[in-house]
C-alpha atoms as a PDB file:
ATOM      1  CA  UNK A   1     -31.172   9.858   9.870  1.00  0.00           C
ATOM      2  CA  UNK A   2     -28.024   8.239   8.470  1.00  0.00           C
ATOM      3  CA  UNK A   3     -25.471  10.081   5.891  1.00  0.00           C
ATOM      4  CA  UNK A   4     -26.337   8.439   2.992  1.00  0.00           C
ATOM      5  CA  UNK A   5     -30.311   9.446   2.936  1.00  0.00           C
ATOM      6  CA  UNK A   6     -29.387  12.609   3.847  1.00  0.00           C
ATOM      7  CA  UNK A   7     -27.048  13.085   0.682  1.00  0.00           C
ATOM      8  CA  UNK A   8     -28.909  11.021  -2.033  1.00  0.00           C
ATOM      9  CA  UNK A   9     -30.382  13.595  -3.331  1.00  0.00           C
ATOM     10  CA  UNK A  10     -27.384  15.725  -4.694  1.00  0.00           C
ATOM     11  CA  UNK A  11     -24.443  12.668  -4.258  1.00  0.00           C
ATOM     12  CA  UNK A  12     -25.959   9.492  -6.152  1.00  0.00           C
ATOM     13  CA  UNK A  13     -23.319   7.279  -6.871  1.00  0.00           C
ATOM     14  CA  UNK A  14     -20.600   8.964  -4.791  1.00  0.00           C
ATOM     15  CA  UNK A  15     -18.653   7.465  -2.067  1.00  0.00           C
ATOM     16  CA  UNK A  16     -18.939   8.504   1.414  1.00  0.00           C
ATOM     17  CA  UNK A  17     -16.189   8.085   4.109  1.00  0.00           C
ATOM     18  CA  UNK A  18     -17.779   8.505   7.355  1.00  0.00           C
ATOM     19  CA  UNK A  19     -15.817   8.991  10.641  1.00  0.00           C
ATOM     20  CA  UNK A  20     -17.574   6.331  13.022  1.00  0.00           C
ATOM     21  CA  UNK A  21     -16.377   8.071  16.477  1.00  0.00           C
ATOM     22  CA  UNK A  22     -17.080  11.487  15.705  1.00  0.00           C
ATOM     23  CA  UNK A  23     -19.725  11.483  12.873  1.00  0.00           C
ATOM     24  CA  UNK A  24     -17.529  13.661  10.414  1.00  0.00           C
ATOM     25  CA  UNK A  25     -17.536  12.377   6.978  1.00  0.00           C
ATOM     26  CA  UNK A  26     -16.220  13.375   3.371  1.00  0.00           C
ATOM     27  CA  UNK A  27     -17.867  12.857  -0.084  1.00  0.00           C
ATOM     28  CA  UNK A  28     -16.578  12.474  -3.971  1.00  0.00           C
ATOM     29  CA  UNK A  29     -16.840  10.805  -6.918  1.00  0.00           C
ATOM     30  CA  UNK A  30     -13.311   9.821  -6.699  1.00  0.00           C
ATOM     31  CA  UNK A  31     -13.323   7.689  -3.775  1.00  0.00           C
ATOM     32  CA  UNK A  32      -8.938   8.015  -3.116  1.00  0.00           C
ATOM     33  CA  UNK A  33     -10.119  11.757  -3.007  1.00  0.00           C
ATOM     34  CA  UNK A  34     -12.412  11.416  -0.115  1.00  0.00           C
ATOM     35  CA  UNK A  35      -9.773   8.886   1.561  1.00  0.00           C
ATOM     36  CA  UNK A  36      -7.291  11.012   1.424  1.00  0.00           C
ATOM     37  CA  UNK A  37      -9.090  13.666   3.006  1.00  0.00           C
ATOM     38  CA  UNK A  38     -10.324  12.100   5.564  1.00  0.00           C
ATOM     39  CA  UNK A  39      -7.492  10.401   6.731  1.00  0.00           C
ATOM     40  CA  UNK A  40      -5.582  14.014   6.851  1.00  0.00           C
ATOM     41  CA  UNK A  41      -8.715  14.841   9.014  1.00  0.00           C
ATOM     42  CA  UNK A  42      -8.417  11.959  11.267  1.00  0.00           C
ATOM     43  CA  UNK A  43      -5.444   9.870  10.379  1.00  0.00           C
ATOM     44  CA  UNK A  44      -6.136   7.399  13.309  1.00  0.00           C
ATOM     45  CA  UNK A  45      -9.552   6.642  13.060  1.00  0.00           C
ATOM     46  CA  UNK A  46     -11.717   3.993  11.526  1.00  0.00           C
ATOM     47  CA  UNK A  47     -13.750   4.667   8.738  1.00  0.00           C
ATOM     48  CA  UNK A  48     -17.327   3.207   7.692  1.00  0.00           C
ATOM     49  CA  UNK A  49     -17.649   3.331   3.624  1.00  0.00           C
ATOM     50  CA  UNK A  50     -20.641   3.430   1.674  1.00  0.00           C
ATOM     51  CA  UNK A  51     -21.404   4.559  -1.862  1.00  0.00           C
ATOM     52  CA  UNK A  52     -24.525   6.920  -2.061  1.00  0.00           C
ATOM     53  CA  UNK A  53     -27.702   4.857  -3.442  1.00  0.00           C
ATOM     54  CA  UNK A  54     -25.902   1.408  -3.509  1.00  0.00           C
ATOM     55  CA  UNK A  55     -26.248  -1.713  -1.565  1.00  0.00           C
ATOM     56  CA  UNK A  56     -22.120  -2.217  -1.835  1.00  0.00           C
ATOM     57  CA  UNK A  57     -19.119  -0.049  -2.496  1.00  0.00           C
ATOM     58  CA  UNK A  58     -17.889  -1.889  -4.761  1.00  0.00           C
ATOM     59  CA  UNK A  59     -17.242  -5.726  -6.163  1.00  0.00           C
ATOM     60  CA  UNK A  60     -14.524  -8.375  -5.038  1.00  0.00           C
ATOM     61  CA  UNK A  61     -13.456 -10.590  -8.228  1.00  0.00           C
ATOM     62  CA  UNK A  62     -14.292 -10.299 -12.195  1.00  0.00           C
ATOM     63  CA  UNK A  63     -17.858 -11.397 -13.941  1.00  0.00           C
ATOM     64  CA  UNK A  64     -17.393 -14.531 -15.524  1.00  0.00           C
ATOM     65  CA  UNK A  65     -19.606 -14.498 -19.091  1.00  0.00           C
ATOM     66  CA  UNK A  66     -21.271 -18.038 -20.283  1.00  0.00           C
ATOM     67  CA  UNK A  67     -18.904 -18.247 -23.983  1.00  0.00           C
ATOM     68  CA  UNK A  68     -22.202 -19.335 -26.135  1.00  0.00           C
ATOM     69  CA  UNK A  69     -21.518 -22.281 -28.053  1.00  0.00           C
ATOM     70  CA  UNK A  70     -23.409 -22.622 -31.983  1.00  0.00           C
END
């Protein structure tokens, strides 16, 4: 069972930092929090990121809006 379903229930919307090697991972709303955590846990270590009940962590670039013309 992955991270994420596990923690759905109680962490919607949160970001999870999950240790890939070892399977460790931290959770918070804040996601610098849960960086900074887990990189004091395992500061050489690559980290898989996903935000609890979303398809992405986040979005690259802004959201253009169509000006309307009358």
């Amino acid at each position: 069972m992955r991270a994420e379903s596990r923690l759905e229930p109680d962490h919607h919307g949160e970001y999870v930092f999950l240790d890939v090697a070892t399977g460790d991972y931290d959770v918070d709303s804040d996601p610098l929090a849960a960086m900074a955590r887990a990189r004091a846990k395992h500061p050489d270590t690559v980290f898989y990121i996903v935000r609890v009940g979303y398809a992405t962590v986040g979005r690259i670039g802004a959201r253009h809006r169509l000006a309307r013309i009358t």
